[in-house]
Protein backbone atom coordinates (compact mmCIF):
# COMPACT_ATOMS: atom_id res chain seq x y z
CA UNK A 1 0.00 0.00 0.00
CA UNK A 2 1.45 3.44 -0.89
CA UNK A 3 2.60 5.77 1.70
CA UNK A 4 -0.06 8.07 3.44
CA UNK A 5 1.08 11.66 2.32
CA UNK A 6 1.08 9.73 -1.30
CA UNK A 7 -2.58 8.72 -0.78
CA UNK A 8 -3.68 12.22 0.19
CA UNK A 9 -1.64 14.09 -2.77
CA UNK A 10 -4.15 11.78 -5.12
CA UNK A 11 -7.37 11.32 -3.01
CA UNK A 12 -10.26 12.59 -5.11
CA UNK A 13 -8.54 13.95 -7.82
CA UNK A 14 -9.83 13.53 -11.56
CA UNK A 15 -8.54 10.72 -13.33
CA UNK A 16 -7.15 13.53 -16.11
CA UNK A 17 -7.07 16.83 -16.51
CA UNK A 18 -6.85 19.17 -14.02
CA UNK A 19 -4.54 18.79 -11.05
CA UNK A 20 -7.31 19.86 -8.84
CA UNK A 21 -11.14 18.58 -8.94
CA UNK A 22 -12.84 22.40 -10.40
CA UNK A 23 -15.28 23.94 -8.16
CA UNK A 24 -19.01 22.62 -9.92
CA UNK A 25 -21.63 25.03 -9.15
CA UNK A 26 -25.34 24.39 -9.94
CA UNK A 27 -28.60 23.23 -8.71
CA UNK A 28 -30.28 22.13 -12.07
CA UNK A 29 -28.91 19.04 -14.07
CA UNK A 30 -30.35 18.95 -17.54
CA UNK A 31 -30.70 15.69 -19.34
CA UNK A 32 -31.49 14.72 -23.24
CA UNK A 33 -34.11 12.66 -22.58
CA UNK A 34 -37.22 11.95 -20.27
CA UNK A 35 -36.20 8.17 -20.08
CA UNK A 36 -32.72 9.45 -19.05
CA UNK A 37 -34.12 11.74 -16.72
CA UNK A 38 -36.39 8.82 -15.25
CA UNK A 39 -33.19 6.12 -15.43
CA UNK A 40 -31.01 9.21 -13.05
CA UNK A 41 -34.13 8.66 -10.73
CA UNK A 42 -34.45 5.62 -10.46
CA UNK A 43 -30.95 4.81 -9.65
CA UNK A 44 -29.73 7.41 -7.51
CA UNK A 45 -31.70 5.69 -4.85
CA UNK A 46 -29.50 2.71 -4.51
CA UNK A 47 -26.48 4.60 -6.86
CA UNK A 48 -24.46 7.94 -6.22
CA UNK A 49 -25.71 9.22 -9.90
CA UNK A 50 -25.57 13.04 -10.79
CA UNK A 51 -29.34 14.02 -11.05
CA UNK A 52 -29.77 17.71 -8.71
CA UNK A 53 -27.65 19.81 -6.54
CA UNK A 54 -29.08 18.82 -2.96
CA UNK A 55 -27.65 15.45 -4.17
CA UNK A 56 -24.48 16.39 -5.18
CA UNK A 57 -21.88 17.02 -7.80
CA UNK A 58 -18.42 16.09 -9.01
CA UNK A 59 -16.91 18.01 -6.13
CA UNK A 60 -18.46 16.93 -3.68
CA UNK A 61 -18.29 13.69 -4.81
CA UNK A 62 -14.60 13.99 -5.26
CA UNK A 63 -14.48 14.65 -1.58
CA UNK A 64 -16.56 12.12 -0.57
CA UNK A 65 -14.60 9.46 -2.10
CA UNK A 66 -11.79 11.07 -0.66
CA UNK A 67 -12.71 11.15 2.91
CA UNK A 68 -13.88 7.34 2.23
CA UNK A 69 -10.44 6.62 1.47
CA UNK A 70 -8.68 7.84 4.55
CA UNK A 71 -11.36 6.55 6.64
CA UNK A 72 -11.62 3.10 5.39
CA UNK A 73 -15.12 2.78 4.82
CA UNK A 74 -17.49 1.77 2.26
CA UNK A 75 -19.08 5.92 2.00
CA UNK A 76 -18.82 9.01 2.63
CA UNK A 77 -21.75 11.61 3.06
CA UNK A 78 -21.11 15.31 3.40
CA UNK A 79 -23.19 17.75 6.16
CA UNK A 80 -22.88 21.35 6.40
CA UNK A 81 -21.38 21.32 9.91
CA UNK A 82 -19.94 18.82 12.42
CA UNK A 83 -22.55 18.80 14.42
CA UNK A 84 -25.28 18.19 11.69
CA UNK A 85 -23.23 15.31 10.83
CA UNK A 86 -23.78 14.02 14.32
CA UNK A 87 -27.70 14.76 14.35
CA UNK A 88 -28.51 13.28 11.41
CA UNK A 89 -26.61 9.95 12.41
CA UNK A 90 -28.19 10.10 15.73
CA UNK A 91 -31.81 10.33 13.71
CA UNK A 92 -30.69 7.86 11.31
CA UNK A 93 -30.26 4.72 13.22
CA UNK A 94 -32.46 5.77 16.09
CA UNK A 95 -36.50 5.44 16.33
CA UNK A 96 -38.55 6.06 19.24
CA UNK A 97 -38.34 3.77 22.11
CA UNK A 98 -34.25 3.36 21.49
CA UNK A 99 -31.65 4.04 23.93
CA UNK A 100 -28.21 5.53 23.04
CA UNK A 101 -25.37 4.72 25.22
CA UNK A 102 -22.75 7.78 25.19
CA UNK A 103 -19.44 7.96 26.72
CA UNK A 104 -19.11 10.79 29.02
CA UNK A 105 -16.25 13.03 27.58
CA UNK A 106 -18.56 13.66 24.36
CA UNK A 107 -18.96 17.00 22.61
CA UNK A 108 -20.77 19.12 24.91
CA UNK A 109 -23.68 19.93 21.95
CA UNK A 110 -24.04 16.08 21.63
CA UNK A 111 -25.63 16.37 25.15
CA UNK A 112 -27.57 18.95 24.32
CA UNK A 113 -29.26 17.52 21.50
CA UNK A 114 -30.10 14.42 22.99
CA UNK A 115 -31.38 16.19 26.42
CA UNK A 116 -33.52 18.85 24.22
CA UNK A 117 -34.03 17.24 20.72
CA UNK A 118 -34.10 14.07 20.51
CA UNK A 119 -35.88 13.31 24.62
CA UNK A 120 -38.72 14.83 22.40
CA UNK A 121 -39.08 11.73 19.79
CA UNK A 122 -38.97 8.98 22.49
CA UNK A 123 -35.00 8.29 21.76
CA UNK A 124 -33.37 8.11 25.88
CA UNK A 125 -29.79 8.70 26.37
CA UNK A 126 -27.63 7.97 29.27
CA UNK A 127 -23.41 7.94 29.89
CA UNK A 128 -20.43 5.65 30.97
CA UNK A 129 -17.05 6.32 31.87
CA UNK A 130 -14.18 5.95 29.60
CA UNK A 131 -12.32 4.21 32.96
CA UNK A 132 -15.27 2.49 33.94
CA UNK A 133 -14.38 -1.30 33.40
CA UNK A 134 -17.47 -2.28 34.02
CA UNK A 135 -19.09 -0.25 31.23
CA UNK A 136 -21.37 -2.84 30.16
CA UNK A 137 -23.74 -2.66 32.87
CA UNK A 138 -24.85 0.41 31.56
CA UNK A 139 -26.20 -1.14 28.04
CA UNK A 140 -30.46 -1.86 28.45
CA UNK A 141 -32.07 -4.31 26.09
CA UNK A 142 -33.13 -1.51 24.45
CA UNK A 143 -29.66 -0.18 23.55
CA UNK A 144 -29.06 0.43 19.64
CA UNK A 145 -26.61 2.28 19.47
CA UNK A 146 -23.22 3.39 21.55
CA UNK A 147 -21.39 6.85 20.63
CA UNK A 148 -18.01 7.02 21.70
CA UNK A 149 -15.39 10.38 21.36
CA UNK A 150 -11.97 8.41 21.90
CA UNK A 151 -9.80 10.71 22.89
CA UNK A 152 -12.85 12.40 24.54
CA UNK A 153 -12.86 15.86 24.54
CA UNK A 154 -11.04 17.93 26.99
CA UNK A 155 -9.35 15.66 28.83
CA UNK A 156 -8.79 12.78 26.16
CA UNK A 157 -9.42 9.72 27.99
CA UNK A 158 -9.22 6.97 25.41
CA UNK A 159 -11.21 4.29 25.21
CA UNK A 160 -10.80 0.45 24.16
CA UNK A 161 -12.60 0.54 20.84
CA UNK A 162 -12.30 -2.68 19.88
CA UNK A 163 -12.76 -4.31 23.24
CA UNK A 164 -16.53 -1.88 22.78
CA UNK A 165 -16.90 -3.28 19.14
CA UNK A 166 -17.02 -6.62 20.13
CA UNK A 167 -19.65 -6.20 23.26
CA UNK A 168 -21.57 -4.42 20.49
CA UNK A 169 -21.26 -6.95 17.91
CA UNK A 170 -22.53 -9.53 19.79
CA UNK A 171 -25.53 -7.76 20.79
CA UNK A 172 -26.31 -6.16 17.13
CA UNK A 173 -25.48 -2.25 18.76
CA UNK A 174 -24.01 0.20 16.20
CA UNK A 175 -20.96 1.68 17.74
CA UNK A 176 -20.55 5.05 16.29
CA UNK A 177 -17.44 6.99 17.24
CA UNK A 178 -16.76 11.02 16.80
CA UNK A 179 -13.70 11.09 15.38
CA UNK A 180 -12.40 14.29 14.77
CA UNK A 181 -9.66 14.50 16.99
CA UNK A 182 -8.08 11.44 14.51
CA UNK A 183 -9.38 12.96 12.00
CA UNK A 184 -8.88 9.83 9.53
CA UNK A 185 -5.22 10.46 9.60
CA UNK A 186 -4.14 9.50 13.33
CA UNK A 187 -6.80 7.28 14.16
CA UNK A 188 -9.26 5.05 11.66
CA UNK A 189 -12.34 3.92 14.27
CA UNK A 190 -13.88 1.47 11.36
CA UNK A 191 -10.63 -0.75 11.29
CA UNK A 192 -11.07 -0.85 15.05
CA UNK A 193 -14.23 -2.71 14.97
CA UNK A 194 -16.63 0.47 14.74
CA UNK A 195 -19.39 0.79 12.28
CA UNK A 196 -19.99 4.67 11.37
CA UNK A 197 -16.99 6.89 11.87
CA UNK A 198 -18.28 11.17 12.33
CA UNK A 199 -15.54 14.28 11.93
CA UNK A 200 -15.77 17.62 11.93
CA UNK A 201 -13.88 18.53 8.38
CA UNK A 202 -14.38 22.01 10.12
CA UNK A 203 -11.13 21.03 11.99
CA UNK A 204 -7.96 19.53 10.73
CA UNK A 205 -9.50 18.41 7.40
CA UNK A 206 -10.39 21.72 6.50
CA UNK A 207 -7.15 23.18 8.35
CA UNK A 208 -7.38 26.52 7.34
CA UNK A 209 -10.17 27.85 9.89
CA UNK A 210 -12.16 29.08 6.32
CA UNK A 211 -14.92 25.94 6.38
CA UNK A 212 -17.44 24.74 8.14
CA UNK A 213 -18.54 20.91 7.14
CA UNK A 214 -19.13 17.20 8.93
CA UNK A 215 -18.55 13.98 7.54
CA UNK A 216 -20.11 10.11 8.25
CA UNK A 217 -18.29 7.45 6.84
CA UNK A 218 -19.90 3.86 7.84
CA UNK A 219 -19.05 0.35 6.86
CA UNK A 220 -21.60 -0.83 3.59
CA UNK A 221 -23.97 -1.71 6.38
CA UNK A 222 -25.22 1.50 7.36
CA UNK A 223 -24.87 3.75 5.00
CA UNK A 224 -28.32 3.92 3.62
CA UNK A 225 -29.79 5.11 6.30
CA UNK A 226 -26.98 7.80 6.59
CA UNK A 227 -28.33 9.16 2.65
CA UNK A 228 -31.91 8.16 3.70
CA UNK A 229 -32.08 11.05 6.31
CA UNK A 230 -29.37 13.13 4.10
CA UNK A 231 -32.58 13.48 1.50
CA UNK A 232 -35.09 13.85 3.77
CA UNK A 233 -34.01 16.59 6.26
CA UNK A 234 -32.30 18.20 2.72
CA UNK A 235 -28.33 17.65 3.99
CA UNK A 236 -26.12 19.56 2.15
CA UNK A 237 -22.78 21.23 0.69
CA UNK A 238 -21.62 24.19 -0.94
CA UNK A 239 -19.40 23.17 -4.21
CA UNK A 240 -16.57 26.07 -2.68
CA UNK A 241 -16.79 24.34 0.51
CA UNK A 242 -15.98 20.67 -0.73
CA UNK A 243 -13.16 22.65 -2.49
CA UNK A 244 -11.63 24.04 0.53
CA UNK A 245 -11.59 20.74 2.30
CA UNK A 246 -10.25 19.02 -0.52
CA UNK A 247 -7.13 21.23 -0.52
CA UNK A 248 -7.13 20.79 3.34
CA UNK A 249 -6.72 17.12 2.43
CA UNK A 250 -3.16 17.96 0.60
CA UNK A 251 -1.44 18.94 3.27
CA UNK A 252 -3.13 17.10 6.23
CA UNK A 253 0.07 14.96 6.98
CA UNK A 254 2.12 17.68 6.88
CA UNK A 255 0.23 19.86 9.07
CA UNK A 256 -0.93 16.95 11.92
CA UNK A 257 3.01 16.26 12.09
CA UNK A 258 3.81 19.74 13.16
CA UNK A 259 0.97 19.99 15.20
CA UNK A 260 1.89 16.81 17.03
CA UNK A 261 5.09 17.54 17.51
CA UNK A 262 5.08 21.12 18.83
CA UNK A 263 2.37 20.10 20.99
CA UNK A 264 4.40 17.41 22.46
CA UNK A 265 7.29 19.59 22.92
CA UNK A 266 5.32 22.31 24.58
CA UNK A 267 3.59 19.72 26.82
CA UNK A 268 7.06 18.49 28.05
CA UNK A 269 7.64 21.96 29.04
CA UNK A 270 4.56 22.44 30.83
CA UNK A 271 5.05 19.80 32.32
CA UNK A 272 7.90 20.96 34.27
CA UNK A 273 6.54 24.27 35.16
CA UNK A 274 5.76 24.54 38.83
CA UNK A 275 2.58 26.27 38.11
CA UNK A 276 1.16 23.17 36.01
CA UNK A 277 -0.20 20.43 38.22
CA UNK A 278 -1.02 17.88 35.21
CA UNK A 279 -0.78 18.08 30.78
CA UNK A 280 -3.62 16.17 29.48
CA UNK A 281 -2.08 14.84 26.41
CA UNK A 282 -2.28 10.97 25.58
CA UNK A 283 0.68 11.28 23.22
CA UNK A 284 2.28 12.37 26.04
CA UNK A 285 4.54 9.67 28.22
CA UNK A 286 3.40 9.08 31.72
CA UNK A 287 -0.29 10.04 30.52
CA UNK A 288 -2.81 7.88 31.62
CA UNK A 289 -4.04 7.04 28.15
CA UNK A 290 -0.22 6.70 26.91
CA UNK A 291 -0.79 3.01 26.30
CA UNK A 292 -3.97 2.70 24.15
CA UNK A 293 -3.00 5.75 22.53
CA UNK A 294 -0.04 3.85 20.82
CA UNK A 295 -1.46 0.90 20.46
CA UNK A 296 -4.99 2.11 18.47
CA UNK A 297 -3.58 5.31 16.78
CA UNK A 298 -0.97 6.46 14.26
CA UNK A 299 -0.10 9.57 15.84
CA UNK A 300 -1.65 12.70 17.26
CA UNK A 301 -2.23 16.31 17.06
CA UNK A 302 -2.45 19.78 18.99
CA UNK A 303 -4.71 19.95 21.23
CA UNK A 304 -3.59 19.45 25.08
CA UNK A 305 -5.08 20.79 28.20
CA UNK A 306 -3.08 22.08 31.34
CA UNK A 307 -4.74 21.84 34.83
CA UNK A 308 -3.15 24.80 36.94
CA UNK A 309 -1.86 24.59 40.45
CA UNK A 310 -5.64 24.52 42.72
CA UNK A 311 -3.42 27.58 45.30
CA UNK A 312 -3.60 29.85 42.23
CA UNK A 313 -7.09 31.91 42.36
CA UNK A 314 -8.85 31.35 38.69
CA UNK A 315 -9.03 35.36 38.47
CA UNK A 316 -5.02 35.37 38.32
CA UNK A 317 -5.17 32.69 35.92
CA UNK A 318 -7.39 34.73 33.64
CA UNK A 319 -5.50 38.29 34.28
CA UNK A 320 -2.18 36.17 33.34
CA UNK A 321 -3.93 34.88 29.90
CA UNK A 322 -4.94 38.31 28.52
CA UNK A 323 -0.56 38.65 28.50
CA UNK A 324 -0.75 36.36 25.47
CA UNK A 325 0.10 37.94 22.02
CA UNK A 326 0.54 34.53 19.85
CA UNK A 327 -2.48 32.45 21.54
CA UNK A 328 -5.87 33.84 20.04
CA UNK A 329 -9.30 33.02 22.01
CA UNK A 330 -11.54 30.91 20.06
CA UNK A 331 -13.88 27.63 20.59
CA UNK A 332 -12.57 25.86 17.26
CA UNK A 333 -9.25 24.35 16.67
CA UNK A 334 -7.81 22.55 14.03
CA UNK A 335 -6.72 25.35 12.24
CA UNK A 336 -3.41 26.91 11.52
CA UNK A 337 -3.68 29.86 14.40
CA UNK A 338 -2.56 28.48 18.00
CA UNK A 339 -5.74 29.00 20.50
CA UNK A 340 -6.61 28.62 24.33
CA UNK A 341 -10.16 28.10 26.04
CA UNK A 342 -11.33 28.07 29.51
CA UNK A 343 -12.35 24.51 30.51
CA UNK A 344 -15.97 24.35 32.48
CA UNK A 345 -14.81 21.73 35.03
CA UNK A 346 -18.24 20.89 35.45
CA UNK A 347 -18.45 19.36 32.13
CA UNK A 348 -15.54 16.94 32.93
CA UNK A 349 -14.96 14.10 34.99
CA UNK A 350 -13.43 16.02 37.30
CA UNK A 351 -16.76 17.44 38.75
CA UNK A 352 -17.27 14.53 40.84
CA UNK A 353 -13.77 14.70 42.89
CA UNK A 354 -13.95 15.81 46.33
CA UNK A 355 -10.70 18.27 46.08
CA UNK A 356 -11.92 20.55 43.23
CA UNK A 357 -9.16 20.58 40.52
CA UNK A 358 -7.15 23.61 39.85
CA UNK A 359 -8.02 26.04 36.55
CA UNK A 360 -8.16 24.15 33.39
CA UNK A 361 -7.42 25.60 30.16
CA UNK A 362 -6.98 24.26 27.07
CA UNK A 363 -4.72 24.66 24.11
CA UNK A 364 -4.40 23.92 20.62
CA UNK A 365 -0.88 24.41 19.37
CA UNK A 366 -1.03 25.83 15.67
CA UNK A 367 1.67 26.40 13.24
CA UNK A 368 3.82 28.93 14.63
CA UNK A 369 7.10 28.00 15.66
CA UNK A 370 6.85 26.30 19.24
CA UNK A 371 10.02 28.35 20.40
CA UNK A 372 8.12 31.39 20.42
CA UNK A 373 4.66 29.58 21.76
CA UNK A 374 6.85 28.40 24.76
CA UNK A 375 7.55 32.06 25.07
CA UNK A 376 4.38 33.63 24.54
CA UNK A 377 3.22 30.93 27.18
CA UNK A 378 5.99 31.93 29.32
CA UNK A 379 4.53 35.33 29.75
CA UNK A 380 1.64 33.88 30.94
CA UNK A 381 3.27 31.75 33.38
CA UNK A 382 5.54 34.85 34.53
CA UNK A 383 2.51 36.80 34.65
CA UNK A 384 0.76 34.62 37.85
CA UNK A 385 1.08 34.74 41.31
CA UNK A 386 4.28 33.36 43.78
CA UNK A 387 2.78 30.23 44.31
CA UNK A 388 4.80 29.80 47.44
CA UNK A 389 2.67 33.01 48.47
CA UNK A 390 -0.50 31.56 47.35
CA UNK A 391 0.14 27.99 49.01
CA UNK A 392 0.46 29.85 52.03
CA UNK A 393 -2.18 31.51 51.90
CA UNK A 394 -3.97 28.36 51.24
């Protein structure tokens, strides 16, 4: 098999012609004939056949078959966001009367949409732990489907995929997983054992911070129901948006190997700071997830978040983080541009603990050289309190 960065030069490229699959705009496709026009109909319901926009085009195709590539699967289907992408899986292969099993370091918006969306059409939802061994217990007979995020968000606890795969299997569960933080490239969830594989192309597909998009890539099983409620709720995407992802693709080694490696760097030097209690960061040596993360993935990328010493007051946290220059403010990631975000404790499992954890914040280490992150970082770090004074205090 040819080399990665090989694959993705090629991936969804014309078989001639241009270097680059053109931008197709249009929403009307005119045939010669009404019995061609009838034949398009007829077998774009079990065919990917050009026949309207809202089904497609050659770009979006392009991309499609691209995306199927690097995930592994049988198909691809395009959503105008990540989130959509996650909605209209949910709706897909869930009826009323179903239970979803989610692991509890999801997306925060997945939660929302099953406590205030999808509560409303019967569908009940409930959570395990990523370090629970014992997650099992938590699956009813009317489970259908589990949704994992391995490395969860926030903290990245990783989860045993295939160990999952095969309780599912044997019960006939679909085990979806959100996997944007592998984003095809360092982690492939349907050669693990799962059946439908989501990612925000918003993020390191995209890469540029210019796109918004989602992607569901399932094994042959599933994927008609995936284009069944693509037609019916009228899923999705611009021509210049497939584009943009599509030259996101080109350089998505490239990018995820800087990424990873100045955000390991950086997260050795953290570290070592005194002011930095722990560096979430499974790629990271000593991390609790250290182990599955090499076994089940082929690298990472630069997202990593720092709990702060508990002495230091969250207010002197925040004053220090308005010193950075290089570090924008910004819910995304994925992009180019380095960013940092407050971290709600509550929405972790660090709620539960008794000693309430220290200021979390969390990073995603862009493109910039990491020399002058660690120094833009080291402002911040100057910037807070003697924490002898502040233990002290304590």
């Amino acid at each position: 098999m040819r080399a990665r960065a090989t694959r993705l030069a090629h991936m969804g490229r014309p078989a001639s012609g241009w270097a680059n699959t053109p931008i197709v705009k249009g929403s009307t496709y005119l045939f010669d004939s009404l019995e061609q026009w009838r034949d398009a109909r007829r077998q774009r319901e079990t065919q990917r056949v050009l026949s309207y926009g809202a089904r497609g085009n050659e770009t979006v195709y392009a991309l499609e078959d691209a995306i199927t590539e690097l995930e592994g699967g049988h198909r691809s289907k395009l959503f105008p966001t990540g989130l959509a992408a996650i909605a209209a899986t949910l709706l897909a292969c869930l009826k009323t009367g179903d239970h979803v099993l989610i692991s509890e370091g999801v997306y925060e918006p997945v939660r929302r949409l099953c406590a205030t969306q999808l509560v409303h059409y019967g569908i009940s939802h409930s959570f395990f732990s990523a370090r629970d061994a014992g997650w099992q217990r938590h699956l009813r007979p009317e489970t259908r489907m589990v949704y994992a995020e391995s490395p969860s968000s926030l903290l990245y606890d990783m989860l045993d995929l295939p160990a999952i795969a095969q309780a599912c299997r044997a019960r006939g569960i679909v085990l979806c997983a959100d996997n944007t933080w592998g984003s095809g490239l360092a982690c492939r969830p349907l050669a693990l054992g799962c059946d439908i594989s989501v990612v925000a192309a918003t993020k390191y597909l995209g890469g540029h911070s210019d796109v918004m998009m989602g992607s569901v890539t399932t094994t042959g099983a599933h994927f008609d129901a995936i284009e069944n409620v693509s037609v019916n709720l009228g899923q999705t995407v611009a021509a210049e948006d497939a584009f943009l992802v599509l030259r996101g693709l080109r350089t998505l080694e490239l990018r995820m190997q800087r990424h990873a490696q100045s955000a390991l760097d950086i997260a050795v030097w953290l570290a070592g700071q005194p002011a930095i209690r722990t560096v979430f960061h499974p790629a990271l040596p000593g991390d609790p997830n250290h182990a599955l993360w090499r076994r089940d993935t082929q690298g990472s990328n630069g997202l990593l978040t720092v709990e702060f010493d508990p002495a230091l007051p969250a207010a002197a946290v925040e004053a220090a983080i308005g010193r950075l220059q290089l570090f924008g403010i910004g819910s995304s990631w994925g992009g180019y541009e380095s960013l940092v975000l407050p971290v709600d404790v509550a929405r972790t499992r660090l709620a539960g603990q008794a000693a309430p954890p220290g200021y979390l914040l969390r990073l995603h280490i862009g493109l910039e050289d990491p020399a002058d992150l660690r120094q833009d970082l080291g402002a911040l770090l100057d910037a807070l309190p003697d924490l002898s004074q502040q233990q002290a205090i304590a």
